[in-house]
Protein backbone atom coordinates (compact mmCIF):
# COMPACT_ATOMS: atom_id res chain seq x y z
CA UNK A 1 35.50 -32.11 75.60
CA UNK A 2 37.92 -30.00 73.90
CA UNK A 3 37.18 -29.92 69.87
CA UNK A 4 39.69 -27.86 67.20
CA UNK A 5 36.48 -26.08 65.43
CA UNK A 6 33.15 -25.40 67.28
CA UNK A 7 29.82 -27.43 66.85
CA UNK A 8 28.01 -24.69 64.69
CA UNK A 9 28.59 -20.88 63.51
CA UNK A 10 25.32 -19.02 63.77
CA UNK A 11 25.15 -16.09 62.04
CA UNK A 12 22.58 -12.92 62.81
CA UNK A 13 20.28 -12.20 60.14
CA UNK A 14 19.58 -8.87 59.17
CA UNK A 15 22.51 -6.59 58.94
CA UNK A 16 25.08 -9.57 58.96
CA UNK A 17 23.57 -11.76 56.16
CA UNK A 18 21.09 -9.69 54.44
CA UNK A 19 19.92 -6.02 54.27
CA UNK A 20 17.05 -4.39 53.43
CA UNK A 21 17.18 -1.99 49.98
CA UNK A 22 18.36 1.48 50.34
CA UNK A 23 19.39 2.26 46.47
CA UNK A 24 16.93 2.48 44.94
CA UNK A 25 14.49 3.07 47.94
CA UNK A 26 11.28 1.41 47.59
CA UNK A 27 9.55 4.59 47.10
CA UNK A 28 11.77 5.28 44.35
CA UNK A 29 11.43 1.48 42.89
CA UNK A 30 7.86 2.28 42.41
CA UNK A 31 7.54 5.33 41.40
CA UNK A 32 9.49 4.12 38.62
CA UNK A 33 7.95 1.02 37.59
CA UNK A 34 4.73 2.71 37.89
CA UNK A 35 6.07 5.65 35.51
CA UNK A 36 7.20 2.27 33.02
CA UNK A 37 3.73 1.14 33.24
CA UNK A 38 2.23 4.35 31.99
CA UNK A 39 1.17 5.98 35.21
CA UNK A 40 1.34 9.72 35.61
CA UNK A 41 0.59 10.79 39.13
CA UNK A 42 1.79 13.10 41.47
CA UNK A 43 4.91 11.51 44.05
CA UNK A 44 3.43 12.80 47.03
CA UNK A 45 0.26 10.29 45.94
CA UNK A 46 2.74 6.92 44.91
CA UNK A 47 4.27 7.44 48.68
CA UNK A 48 1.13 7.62 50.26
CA UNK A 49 -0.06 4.79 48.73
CA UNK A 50 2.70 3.05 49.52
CA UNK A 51 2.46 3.82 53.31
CA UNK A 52 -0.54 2.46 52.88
CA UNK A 53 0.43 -1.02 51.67
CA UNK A 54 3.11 -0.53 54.29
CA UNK A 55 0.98 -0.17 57.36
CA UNK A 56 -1.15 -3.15 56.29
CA UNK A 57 2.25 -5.76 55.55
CA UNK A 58 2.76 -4.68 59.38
CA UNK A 59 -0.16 -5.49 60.50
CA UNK A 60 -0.21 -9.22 59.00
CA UNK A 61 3.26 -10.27 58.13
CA UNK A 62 2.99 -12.29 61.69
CA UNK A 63 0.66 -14.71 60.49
CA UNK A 64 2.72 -15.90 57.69
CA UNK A 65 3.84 -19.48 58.20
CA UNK A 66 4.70 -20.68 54.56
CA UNK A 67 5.10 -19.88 51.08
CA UNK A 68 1.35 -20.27 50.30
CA UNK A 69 0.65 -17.68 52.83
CA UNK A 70 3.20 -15.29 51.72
CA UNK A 71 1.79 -15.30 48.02
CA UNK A 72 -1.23 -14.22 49.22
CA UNK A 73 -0.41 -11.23 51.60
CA UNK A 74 1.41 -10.19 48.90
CA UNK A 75 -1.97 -10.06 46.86
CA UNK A 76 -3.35 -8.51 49.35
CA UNK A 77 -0.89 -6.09 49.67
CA UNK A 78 -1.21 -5.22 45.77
CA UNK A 79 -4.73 -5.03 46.39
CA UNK A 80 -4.43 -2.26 49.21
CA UNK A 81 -2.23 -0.66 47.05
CA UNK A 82 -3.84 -0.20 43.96
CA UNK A 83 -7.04 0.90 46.30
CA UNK A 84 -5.03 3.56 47.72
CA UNK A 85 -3.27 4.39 44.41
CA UNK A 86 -6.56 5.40 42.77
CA UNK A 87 -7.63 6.16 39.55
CA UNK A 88 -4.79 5.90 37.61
CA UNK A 89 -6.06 7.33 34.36
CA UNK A 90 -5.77 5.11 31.07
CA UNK A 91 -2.99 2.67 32.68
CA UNK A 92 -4.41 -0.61 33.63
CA UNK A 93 -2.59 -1.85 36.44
CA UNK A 94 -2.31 -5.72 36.87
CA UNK A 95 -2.77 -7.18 40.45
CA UNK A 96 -0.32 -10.30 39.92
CA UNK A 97 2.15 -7.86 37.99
CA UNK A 98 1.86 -4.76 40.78
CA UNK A 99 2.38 -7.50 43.62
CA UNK A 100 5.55 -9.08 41.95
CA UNK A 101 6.93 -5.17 42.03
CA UNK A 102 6.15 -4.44 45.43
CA UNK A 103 7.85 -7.80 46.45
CA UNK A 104 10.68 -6.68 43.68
CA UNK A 105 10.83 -3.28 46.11
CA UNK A 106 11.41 -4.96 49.23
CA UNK A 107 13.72 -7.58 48.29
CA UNK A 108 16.41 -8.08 51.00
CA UNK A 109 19.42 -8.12 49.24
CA UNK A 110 22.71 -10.68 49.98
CA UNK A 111 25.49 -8.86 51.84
CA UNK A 112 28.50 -9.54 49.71
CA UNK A 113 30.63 -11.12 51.57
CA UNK A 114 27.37 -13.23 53.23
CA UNK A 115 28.04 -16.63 50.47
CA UNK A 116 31.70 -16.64 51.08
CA UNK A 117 31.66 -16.36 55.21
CA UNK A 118 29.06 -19.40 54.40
CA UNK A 119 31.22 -21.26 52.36
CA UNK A 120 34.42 -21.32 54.41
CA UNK A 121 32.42 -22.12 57.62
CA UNK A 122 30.78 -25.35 55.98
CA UNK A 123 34.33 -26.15 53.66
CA UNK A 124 35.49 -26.81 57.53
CA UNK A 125 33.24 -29.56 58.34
CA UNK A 126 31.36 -27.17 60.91
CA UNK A 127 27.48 -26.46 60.76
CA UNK A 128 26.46 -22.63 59.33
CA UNK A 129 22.96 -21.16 61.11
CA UNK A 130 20.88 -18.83 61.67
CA UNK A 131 20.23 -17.38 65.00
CA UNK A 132 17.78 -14.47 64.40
CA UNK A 133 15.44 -12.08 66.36
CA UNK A 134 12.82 -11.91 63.03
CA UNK A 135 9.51 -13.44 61.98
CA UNK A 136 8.37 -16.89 60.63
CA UNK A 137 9.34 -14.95 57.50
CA UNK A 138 13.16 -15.52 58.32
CA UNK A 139 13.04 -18.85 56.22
CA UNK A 140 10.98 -18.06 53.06
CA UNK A 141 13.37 -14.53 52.81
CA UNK A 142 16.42 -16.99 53.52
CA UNK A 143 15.16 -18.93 50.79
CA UNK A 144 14.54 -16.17 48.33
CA UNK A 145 17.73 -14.46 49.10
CA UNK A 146 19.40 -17.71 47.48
CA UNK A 147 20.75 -18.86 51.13
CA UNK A 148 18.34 -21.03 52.54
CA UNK A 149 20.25 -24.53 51.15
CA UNK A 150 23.60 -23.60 53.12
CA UNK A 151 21.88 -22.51 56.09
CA UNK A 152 20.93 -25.37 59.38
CA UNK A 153 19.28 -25.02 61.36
CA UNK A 154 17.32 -21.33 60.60
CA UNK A 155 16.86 -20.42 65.18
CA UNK A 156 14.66 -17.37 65.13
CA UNK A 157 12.67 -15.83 67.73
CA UNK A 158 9.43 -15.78 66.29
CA UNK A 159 9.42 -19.69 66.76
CA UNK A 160 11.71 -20.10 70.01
CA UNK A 161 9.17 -17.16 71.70
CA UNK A 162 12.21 -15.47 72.70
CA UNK A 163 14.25 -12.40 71.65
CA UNK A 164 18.03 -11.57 71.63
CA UNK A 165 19.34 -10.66 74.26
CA UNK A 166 17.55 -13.39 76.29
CA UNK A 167 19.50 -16.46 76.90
CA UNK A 168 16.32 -18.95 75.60
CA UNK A 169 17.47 -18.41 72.51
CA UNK A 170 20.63 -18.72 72.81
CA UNK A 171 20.40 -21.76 74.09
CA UNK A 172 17.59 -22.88 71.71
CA UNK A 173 20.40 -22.26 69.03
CA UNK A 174 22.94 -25.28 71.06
CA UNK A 175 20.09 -27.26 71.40
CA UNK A 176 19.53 -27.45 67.61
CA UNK A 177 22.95 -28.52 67.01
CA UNK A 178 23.10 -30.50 69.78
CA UNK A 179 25.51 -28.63 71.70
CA UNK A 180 26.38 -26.94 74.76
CA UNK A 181 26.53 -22.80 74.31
CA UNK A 182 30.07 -23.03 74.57
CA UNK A 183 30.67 -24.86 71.96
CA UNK A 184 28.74 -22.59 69.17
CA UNK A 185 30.34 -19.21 68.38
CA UNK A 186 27.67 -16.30 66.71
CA UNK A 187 28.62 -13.81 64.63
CA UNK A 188 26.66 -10.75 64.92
CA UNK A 189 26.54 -6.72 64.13
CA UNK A 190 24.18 -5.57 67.66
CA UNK A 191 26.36 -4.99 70.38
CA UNK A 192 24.02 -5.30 72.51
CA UNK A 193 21.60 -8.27 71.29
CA UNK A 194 24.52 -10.40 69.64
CA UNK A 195 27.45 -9.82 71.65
CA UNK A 196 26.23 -8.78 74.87
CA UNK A 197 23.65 -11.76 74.60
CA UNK A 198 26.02 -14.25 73.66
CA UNK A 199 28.40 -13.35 76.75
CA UNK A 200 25.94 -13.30 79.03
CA UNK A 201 25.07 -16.79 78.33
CA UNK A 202 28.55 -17.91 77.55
CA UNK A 203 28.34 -17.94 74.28
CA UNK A 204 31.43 -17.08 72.18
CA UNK A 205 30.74 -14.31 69.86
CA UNK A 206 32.08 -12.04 67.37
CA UNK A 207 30.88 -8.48 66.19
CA UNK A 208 30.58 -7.41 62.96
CA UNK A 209 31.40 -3.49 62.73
CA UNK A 210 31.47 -3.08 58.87
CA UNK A 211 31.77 0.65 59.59
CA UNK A 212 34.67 0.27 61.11
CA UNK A 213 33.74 1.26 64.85
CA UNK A 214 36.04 0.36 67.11
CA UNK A 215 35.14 -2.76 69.44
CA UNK A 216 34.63 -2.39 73.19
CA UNK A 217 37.18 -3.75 75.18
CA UNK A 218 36.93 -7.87 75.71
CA UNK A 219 35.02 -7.81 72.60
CA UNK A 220 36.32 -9.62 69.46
CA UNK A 221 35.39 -7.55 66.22
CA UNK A 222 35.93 -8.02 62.23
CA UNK A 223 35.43 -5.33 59.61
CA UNK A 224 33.73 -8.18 57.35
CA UNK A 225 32.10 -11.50 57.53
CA UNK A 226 34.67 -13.85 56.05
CA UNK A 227 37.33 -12.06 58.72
CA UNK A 228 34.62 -13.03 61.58
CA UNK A 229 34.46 -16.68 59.94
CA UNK A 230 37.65 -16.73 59.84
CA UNK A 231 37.76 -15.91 64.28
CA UNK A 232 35.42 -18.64 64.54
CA UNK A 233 37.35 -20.90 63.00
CA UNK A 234 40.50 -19.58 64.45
CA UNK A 235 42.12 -21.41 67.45
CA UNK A 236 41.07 -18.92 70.05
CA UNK A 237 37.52 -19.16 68.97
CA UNK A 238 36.52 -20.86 72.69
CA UNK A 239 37.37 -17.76 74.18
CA UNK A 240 36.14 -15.18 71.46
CA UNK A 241 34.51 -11.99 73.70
CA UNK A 242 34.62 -14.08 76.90
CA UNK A 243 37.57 -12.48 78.19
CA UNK A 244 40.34 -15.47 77.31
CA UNK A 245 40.98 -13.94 73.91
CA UNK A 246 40.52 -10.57 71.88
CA UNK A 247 40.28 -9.87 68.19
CA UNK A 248 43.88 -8.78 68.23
CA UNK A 249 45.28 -12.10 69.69
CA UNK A 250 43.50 -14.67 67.17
């Protein structure tokens, strides 16, 4: 049955939503708050030891199911650290206070247009989520980020045992809302996990090319999240990258 908005906007995660932080680099968030806590050692030793902590976050991140378990990998992570780190001279280093700057280092960070895209999509009555190839971390990052109360449901491959492009989870997503896949619209920045995805399955979809690239043809595109809301919302949103409508016709 025909409906004026669709049953749920799902937006991509990383990328559309959130980032990961580039200024300052963690490398160069830790080198500094080690040089605040007193530490004098050479770069080339704070990197490696942070390659270290790296390799081991990648190696258990996976098993993280709650907030509990997140607190302590990040202890852990501190822990591998400061092991790796070394003698570090007369600085004491504090495991609680090293782990809250490695977690301070990695912080994903809010897209700025993220909260607004959010707001207009819920202000008309229609359901904002997540449809994400990421982790069981996806929530407790959501959360942290500040944008875990606006988001339902949080769809992420991790926990549907799919990735993007494959149409499980895709239709995982309807299924949460209740929906057919013709009824949700995504918004996404991977041409080829989001929109070509999304089309495959019948999905309506809209890309996200913040730099400005210019969208294959059939594809609808914004330059910026509330612009893609705004496509969902639009009246050609059935038809967005299906072929019925383009960017330019909305």
């Amino acid at each position: 049955m025909a409906t004026s908005y669709p049953a749920a906007v799902f937006f991509d995660a990383y990328g559309t939503l959130i980032h990961f932080p580039e200024d300052p680099s963690p490398f160069d968030y830790m080198a500094d708050a080690l040089r605040r806590a007193g530490v004098d050692l050479p770069r080339a030793r704070l990197d490696d030891a942070l390659h270290a902590e790296m390799r081991y976050y990648k190696a258990h991140y996976a098993s993280v199911r709650t907030a509990d378990d997140l607190e302590r990998l990040r202890i852990e992570d501190a822990r591998v650290y400061l092991e790796a780190l070394g003698d570090t001279g007369a600085a004491a280093l504090d495991l609680n206070h090293v782990a809250d700057e490695l977690a301070a280092a990695f912080e994903s960070r809010v897209l700025p247009d993220a909260h607004a895209a959010i707001d207009l999509v819920r202000a008309a009555g229609v359901r904002a989520g997540v449809l994400s190839n990421f982790s069981y971390l996806l929530p407790l990052v959501l959360d942290e980020a500040g944008l875990g109360d606006g988001l339902d449901p949080i769809v992420f491959s991790a926990a549907v045992g799919a990735e993007k492009p494959d149409p499980k989870i895709f239709a995982a997503a309807a299924t949460a809302v209740g929906a057919d896949l013709a009824d949700c619209v995504l918004i996404g920045d991977d041409l080829a996990n989001d929109v070509g995805g999304a089309q495959g399955c019948g999905m309506p979809v809209v890309w996200l090319a913040r730099d400005g690239s210019d969208a294959p043809p059939r594809v609808a595109a914004a330059r910026n999240l509330v612009d893609a809301a705004r496509l969902a919302l639009g009246p050609g949103w059935r038809g967005l990258s299906l072929g019925e409508r383009t960017a330019a016709d909305a």
